[in-house]
Protein backbone atom coordinates (compact mmCIF):
# COMPACT_ATOMS: atom_id res chain seq x y z
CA UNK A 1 -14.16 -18.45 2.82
CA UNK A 2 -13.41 -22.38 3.12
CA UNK A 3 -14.31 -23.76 6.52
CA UNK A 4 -11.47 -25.83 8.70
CA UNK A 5 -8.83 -25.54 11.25
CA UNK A 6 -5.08 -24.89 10.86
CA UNK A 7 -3.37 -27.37 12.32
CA UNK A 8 -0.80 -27.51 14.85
CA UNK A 9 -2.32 -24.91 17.51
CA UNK A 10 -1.22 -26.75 20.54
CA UNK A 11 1.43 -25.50 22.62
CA UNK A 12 1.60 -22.10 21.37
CA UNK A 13 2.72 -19.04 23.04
CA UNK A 14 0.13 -15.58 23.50
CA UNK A 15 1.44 -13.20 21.84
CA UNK A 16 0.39 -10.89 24.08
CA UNK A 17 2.61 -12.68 26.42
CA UNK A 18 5.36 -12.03 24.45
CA UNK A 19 5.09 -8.31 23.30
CA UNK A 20 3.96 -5.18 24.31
CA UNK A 21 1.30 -4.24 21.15
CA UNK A 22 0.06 -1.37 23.07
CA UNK A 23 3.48 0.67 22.45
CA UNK A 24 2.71 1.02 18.78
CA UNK A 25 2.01 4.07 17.15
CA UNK A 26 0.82 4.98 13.76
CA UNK A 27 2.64 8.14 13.90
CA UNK A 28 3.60 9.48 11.05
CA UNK A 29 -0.13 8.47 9.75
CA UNK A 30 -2.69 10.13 10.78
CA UNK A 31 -4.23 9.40 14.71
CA UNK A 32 -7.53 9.56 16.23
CA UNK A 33 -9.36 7.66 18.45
CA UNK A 34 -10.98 5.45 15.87
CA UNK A 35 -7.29 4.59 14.49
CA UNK A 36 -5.04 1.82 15.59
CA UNK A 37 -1.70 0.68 14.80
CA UNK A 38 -2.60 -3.33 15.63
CA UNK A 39 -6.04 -5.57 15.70
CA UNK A 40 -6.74 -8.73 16.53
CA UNK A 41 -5.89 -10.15 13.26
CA UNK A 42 -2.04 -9.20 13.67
CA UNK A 43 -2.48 -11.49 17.24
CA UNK A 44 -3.99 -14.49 15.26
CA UNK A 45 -1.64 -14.78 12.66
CA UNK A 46 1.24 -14.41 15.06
CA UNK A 47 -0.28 -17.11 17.57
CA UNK A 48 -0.80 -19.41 14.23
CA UNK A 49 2.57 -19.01 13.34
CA UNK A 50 4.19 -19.31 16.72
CA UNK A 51 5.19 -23.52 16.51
CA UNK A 52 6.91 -22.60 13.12
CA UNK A 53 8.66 -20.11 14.08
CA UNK A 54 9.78 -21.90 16.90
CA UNK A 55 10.59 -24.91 15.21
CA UNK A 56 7.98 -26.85 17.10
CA UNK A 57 5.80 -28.12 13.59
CA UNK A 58 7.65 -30.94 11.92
CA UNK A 59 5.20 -30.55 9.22
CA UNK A 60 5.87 -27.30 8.93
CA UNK A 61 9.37 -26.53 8.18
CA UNK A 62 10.40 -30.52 6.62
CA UNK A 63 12.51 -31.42 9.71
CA UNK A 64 10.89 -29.20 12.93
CA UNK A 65 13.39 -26.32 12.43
CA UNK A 66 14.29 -23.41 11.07
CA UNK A 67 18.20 -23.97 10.97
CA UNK A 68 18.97 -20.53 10.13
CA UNK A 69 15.74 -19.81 7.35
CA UNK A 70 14.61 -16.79 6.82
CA UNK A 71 11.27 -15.09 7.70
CA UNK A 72 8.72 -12.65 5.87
CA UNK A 73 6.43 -10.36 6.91
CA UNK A 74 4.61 -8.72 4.59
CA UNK A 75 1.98 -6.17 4.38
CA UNK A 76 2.46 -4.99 8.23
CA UNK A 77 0.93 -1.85 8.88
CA UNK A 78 2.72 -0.15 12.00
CA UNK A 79 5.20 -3.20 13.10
CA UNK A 80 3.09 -5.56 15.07
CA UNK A 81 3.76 -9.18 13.07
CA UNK A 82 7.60 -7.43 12.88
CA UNK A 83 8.36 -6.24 16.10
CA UNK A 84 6.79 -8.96 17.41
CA UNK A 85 8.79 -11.41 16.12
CA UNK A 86 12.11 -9.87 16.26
CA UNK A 87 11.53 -9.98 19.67
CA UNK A 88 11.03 -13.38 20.39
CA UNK A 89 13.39 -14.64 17.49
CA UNK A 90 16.65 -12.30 18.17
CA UNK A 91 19.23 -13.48 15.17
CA UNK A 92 16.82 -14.60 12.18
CA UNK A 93 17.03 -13.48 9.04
CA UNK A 94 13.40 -11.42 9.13
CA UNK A 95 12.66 -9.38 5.72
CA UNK A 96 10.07 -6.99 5.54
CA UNK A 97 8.43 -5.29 2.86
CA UNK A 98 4.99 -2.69 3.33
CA UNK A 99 3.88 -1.07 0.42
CA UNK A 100 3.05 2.17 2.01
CA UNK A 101 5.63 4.71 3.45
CA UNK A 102 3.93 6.41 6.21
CA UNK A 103 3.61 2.27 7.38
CA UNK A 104 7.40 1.67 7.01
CA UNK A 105 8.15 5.01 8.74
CA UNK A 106 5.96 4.14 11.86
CA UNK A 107 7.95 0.76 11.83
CA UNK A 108 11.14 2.59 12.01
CA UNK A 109 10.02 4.44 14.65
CA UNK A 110 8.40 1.81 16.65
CA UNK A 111 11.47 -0.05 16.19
CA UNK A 112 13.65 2.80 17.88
CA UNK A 113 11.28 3.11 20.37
CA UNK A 114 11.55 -0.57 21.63
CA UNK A 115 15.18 -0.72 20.82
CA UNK A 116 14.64 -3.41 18.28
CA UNK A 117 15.99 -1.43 15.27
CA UNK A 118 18.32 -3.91 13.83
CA UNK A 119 16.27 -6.70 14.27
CA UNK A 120 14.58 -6.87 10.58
CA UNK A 121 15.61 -5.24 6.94
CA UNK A 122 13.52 -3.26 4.71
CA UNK A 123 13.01 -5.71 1.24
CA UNK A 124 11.00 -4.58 -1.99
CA UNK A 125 8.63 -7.12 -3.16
CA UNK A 126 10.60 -9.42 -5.43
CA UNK A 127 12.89 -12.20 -5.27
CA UNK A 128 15.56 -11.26 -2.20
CA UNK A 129 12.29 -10.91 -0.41
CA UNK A 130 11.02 -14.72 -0.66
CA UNK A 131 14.45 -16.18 -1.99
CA UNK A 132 14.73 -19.41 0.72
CA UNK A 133 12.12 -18.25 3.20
CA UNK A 134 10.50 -20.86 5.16
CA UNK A 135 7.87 -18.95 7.19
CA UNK A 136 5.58 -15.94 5.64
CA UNK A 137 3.47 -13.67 8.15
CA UNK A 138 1.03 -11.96 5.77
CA UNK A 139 -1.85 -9.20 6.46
CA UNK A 140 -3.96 -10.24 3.43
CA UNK A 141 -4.75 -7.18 1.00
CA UNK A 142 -8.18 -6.49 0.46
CA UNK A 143 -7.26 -5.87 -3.39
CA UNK A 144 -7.03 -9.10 -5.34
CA UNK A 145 -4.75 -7.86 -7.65
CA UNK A 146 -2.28 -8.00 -4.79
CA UNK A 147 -2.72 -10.67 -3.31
CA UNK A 148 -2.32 -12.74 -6.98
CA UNK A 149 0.84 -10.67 -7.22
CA UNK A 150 2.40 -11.38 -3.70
CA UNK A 151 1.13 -15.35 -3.63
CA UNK A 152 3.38 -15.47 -7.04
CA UNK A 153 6.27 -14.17 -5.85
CA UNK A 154 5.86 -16.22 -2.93
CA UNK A 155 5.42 -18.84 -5.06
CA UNK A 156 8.19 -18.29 -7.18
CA UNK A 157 11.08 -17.57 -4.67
CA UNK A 158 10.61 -19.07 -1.83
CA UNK A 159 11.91 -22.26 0.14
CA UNK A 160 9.92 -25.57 -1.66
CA UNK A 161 8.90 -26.11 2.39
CA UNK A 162 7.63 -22.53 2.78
CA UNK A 163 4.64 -22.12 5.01
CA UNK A 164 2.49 -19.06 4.89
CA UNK A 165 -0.01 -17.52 7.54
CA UNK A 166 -2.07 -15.04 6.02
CA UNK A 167 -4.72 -13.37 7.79
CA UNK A 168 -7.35 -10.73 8.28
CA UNK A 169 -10.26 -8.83 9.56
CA UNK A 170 -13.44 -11.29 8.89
CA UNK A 171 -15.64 -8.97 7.06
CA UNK A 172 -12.64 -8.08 4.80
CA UNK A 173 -12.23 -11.41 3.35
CA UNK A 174 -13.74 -13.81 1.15
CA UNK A 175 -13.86 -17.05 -0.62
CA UNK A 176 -12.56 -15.48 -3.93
CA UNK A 177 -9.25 -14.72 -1.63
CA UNK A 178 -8.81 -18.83 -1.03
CA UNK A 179 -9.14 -19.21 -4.92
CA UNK A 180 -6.77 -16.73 -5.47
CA UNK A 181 -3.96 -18.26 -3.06
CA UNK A 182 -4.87 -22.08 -4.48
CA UNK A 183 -3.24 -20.59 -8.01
CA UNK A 184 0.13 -20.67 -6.33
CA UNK A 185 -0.10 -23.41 -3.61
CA UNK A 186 -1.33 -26.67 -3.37
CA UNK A 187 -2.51 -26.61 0.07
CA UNK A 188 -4.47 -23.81 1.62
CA UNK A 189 -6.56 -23.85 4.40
CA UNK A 190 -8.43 -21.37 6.92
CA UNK A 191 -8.28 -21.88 10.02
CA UNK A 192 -11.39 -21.05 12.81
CA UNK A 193 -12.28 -17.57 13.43
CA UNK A 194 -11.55 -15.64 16.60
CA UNK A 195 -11.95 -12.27 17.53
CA UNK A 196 -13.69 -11.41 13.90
CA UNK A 197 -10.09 -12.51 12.46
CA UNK A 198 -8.95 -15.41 10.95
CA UNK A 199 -5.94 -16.92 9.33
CA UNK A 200 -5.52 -18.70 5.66
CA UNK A 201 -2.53 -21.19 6.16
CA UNK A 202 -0.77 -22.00 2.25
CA UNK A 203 1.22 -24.99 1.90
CA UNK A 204 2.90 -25.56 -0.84
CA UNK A 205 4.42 -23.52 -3.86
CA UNK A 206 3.17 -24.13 -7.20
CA UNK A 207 6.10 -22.67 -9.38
CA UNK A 208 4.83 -20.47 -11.83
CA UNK A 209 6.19 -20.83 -15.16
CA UNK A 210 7.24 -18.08 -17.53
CA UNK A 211 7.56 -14.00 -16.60
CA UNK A 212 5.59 -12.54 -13.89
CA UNK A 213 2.68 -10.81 -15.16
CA UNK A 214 3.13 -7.80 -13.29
CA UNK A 215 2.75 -4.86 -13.89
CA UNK A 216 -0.17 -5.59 -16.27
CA UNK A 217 -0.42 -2.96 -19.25
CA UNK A 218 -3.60 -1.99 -21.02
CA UNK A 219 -3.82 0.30 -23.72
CA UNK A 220 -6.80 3.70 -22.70
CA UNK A 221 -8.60 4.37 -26.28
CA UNK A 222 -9.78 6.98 -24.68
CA UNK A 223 -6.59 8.76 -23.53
CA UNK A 224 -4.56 7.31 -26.08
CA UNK A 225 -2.12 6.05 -23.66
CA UNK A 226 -1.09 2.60 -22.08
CA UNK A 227 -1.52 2.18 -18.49
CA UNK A 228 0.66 -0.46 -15.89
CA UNK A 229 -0.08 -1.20 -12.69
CA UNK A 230 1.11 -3.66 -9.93
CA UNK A 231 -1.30 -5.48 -8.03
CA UNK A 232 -1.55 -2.91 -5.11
CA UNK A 233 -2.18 0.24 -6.83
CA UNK A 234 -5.53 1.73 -7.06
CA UNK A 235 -8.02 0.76 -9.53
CA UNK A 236 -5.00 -1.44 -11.12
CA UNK A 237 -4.86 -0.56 -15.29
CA UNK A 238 -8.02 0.99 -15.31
CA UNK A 239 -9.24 4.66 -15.81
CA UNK A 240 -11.33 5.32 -12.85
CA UNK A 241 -14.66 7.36 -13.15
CA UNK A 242 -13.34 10.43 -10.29
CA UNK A 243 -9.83 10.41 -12.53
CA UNK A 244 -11.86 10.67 -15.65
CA UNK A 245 -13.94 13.43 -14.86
CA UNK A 246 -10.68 15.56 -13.73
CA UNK A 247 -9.13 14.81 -16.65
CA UNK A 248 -11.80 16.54 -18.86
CA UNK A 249 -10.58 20.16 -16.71
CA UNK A 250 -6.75 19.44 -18.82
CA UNK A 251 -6.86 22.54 -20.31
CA UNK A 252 -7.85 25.44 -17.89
CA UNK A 253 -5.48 24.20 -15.40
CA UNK A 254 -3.50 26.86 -14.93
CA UNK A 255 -1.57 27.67 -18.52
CA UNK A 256 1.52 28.96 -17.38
CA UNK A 257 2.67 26.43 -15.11
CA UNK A 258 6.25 24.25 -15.61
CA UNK A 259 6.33 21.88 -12.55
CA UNK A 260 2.96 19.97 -11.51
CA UNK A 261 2.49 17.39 -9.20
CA UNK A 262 0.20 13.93 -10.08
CA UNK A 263 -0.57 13.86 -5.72
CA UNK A 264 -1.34 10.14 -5.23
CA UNK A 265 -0.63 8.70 -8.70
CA UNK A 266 -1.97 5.77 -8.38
CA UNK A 267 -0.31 4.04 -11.76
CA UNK A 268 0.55 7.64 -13.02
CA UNK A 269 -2.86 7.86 -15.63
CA UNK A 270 -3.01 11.77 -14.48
CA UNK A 271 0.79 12.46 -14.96
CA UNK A 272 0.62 11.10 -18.77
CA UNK A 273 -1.99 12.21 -19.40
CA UNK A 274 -0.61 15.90 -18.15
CA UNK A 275 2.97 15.60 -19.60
CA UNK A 276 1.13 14.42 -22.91
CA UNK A 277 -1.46 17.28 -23.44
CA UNK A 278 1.35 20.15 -22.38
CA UNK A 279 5.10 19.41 -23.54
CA UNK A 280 6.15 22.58 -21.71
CA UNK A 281 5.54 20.80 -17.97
CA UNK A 282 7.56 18.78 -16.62
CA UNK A 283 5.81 16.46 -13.65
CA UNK A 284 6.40 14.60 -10.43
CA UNK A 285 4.41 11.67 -9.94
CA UNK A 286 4.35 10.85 -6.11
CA UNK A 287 2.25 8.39 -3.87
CA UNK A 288 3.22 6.48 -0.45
CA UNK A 289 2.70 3.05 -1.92
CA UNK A 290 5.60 1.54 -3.98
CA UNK A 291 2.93 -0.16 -5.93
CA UNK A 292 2.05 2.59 -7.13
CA UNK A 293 5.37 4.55 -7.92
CA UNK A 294 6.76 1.70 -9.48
CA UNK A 295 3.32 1.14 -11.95
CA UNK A 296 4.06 5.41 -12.48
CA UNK A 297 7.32 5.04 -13.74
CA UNK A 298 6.27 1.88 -16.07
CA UNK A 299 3.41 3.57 -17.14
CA UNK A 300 5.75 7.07 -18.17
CA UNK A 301 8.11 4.74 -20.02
CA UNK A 302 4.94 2.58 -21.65
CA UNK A 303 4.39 6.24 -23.23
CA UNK A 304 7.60 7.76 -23.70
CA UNK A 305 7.35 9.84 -21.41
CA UNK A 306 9.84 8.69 -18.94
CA UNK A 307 12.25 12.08 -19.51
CA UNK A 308 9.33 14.19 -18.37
CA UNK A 309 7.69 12.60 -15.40
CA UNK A 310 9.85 11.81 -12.25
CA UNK A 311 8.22 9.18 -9.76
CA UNK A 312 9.04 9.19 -6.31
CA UNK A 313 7.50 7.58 -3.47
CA UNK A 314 6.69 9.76 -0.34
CA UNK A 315 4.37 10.53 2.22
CA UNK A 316 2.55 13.65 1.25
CA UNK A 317 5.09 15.53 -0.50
CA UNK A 318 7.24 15.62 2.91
CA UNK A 319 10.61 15.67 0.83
CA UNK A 320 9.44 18.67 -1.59
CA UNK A 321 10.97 21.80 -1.16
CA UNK A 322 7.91 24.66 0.00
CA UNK A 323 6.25 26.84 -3.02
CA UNK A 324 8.18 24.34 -5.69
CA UNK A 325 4.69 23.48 -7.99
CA UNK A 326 2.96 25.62 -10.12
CA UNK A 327 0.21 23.02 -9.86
CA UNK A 328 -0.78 19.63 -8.55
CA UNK A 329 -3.59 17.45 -9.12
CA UNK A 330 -5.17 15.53 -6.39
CA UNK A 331 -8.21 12.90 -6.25
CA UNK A 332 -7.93 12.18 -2.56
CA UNK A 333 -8.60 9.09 -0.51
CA UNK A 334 -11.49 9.26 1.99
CA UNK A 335 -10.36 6.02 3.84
CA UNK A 336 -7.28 4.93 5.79
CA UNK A 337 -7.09 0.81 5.51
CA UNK A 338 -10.37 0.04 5.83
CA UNK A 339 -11.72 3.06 8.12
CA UNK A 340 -13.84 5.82 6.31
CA UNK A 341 -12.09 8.92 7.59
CA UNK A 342 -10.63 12.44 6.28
CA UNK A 343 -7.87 12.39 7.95
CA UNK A 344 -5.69 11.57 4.29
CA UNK A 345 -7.30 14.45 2.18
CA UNK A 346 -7.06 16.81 5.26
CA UNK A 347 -3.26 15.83 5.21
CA UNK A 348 -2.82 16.48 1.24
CA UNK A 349 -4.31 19.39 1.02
CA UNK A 350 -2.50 20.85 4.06
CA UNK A 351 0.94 19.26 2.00
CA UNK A 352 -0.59 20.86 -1.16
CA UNK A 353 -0.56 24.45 0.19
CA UNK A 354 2.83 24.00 1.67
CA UNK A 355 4.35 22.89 -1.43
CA UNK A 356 2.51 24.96 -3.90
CA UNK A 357 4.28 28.58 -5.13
CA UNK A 358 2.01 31.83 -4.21
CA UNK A 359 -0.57 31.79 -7.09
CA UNK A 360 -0.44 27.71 -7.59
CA UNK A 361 -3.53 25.87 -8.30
CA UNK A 362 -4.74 22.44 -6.64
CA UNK A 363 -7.22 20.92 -8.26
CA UNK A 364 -9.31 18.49 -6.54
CA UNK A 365 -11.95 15.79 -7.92
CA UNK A 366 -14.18 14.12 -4.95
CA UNK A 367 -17.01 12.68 -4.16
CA UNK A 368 -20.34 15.22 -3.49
CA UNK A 369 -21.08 13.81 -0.79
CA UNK A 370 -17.85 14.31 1.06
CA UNK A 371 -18.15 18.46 0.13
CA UNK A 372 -14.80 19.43 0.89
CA UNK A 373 -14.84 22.60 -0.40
CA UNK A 374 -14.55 24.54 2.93
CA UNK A 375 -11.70 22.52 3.77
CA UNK A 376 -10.07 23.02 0.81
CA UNK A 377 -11.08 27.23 1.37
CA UNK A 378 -9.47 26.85 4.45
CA UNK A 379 -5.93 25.14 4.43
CA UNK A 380 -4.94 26.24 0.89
CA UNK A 381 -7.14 29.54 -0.56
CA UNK A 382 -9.56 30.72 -2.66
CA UNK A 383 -11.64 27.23 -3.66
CA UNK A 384 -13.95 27.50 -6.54
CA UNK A 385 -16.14 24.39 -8.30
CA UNK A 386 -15.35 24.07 -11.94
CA UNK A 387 -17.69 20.89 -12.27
CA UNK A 388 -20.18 18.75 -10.76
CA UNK A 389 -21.96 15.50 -12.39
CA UNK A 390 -24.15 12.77 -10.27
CA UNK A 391 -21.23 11.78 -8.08
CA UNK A 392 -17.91 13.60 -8.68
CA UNK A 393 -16.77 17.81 -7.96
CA UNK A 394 -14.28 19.41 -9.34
CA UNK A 395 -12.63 22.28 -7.76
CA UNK A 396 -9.75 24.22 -8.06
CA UNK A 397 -7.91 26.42 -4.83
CA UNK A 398 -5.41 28.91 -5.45
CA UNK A 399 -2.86 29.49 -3.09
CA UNK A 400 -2.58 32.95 -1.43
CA UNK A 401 0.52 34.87 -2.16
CA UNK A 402 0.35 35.15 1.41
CA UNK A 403 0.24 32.70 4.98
């Protein structure tokens, strides 16, 4: 990253001062001791952003106050840069959007918690998010795709005087991340590191000209299929090596099934290329990230397939009715944010034997190293390997008629 200082530190409140970070939960996400709901980063960009949102930087806000302008938080994992600042800030207009759903239901419930539930609305990503904003508090992605997509709607919508405070974890970031956000503002600078965090301060808006380009579409040869993805779905437009290999089982997954399930979509490659190769299914394509939902449903229309696969966002299948999929497909995380941990699969495969019928069929492509096969023995039945290459397994479980 760029070296340099944001300016306008002095005279700025602690957070920790302010709010009680230690209340948060991740809760509905998976907890362990290695987990957290807040880190130092969501401190820094908070105390960065503490004179603007006060209305102490002239600089800042083109007159030293915010006179009623709105505020955006985006990316926050479990409600620290919200609840934060709807605590210190009462009646502003504070929009929030979080790509993930097990994120915006640990908000909701921090929120209750601490009795600051009407203090913020829920905003998807798009224009009534940035539309006159003045201050963004951002936890940068770690995908670059995302954080191109987010700076241009930023960029786009928001208040000419619009100041942005994006930070992050240190060994998460770097200097391709400053290149990225100089594409949509004029000014951006990162300020010192502290606590293995640090804060990128944008200045500003470059207004894009023409359509946004998301969600990009790319036309699969080798499926025979266009693919679209927003910036914050996994491996964007692409086919990704675990997905390939899976794909090559198509046609002993079980023959007589009518509903599957594409578990973690992604942008919905598995669930075209499903509803494609067997007219007879029809297929839910489900993930927690809106990204990714949203790049699903472009990518079933891209193919006409839009009248066969239903995308819905939710947090491992906890809206689907018990025993309602004949089969579902799964090529699990093994990380949650940046933490290596099992937790997620653990989860989907225990949501995968409560919402397949007796005599369903999850089949599973991960990496060999990770071995889940017991696991997978364990939570949802009789586990079998169909395939192994260099990296990738393939497995299939079939749920017991009974337990």
């Amino acid at each position: 990253m760029a070296d340099g200082t944001a300016d306008g530190t002095a005279g700025r409140a602690d957070p920790d001062a302010l709010f009680n970070f230690s209340a948060l939960r991740r809760f509905p996400d998976v907890e362990a001791e290695n987990l957290f709901a807040f880190d130092a980063s969501d401190t820094l960009i908070l105390s960065e952003s503490a004179a603007a949102l006060n209305g102490l930087d002239g600089d800042a806000l083109d007159g030293g106050a915010l006179d009623g302008g709105a505020v955006a938080v985006v990316g926050d994992r479990y409600g620290a840069l919200t609840l934060a600042v709807a605590s210190f800030l009462g009646s502003v207009d504070l929009r929030v959007q979080q790509d993930l759903v097990s994120g915006a239901r640990a908000l909701d419930r921090n929120a209750a918690e601490l009795g600051l539930s009407g203090g913020f609305r829920r905003v998807p990503l798009g224009e009534e998010l940035f539309a006159g904003v003045r201050v963004v508090l951002w936890q940068l992605p770690r995908s670059l795709a995302e954080l191109a997509e987010v700076a241009d709607q930023i960029a786009r919508y928001a208040h000419p005087g619009v100041v942005v405070f994006a930070g992050g974890r240190i060994k998460h970031m770097t200097v391709a991340m400053n290149a990225v956000l100089q594409e949509s503002f004029a000014d951006v600078r990162a300020g010192l590191g502290r606590q293995k965090s640090r804060v990128l301060t944008a200045r500003g808006p470059i207004r894009p000209s023409g359509e946004s380009l998301y969600p990009v579409r790319e036309f699969s040869h080798e499926l025979g299929l266009w693919l679209c993805a927003h910036g914050a779905t996994f491996a964007g437009a692409r086919l990704d090596i675990g997905t390939r290999y899976l794909l090559g089982f198509l046609d002993g997954m079980k023959p007589d099934a009518r509903q599957a399930v594409d578990l973690g979509c992604g942008s919905g490659v598995v669930a075209a290329a499903l509803a494609a190769a067997r007219p007879a299914l029809t297929v839910t394509a489900t993930d927690q990230s809106a990204a990714a939902v949203a790049s699903a449903a472009a990518t079933a229309h891209a193919n006409g397939l839009a009248g066969r696969i239903t995308a819905v966002q939710d947090d491992a299948m906890a809206g689907f009715p018990g025993g309602s999929a004949d089969l579902i497909l799964l090529n699990p995380p093994f990380h949650l944010g940046a933490t290596v941990h099992t937790g997620a699969a653990l989860k989907l495969f225990d949501a995968a034997a409560r919402v397949l019928a007796p005599g369903g069929e999850l089949w599973t492509v991960y990496n060999n190293h990770l071995d889940y096969r017991a696991q997978l023995q364990q939570r949802v039945g009789r586990t079998s390997v169909q395939g192994r290459n260099a990296k990738f397994t393939v497995t299939v479980s079939v749920r017991g008629r009974t337990g």
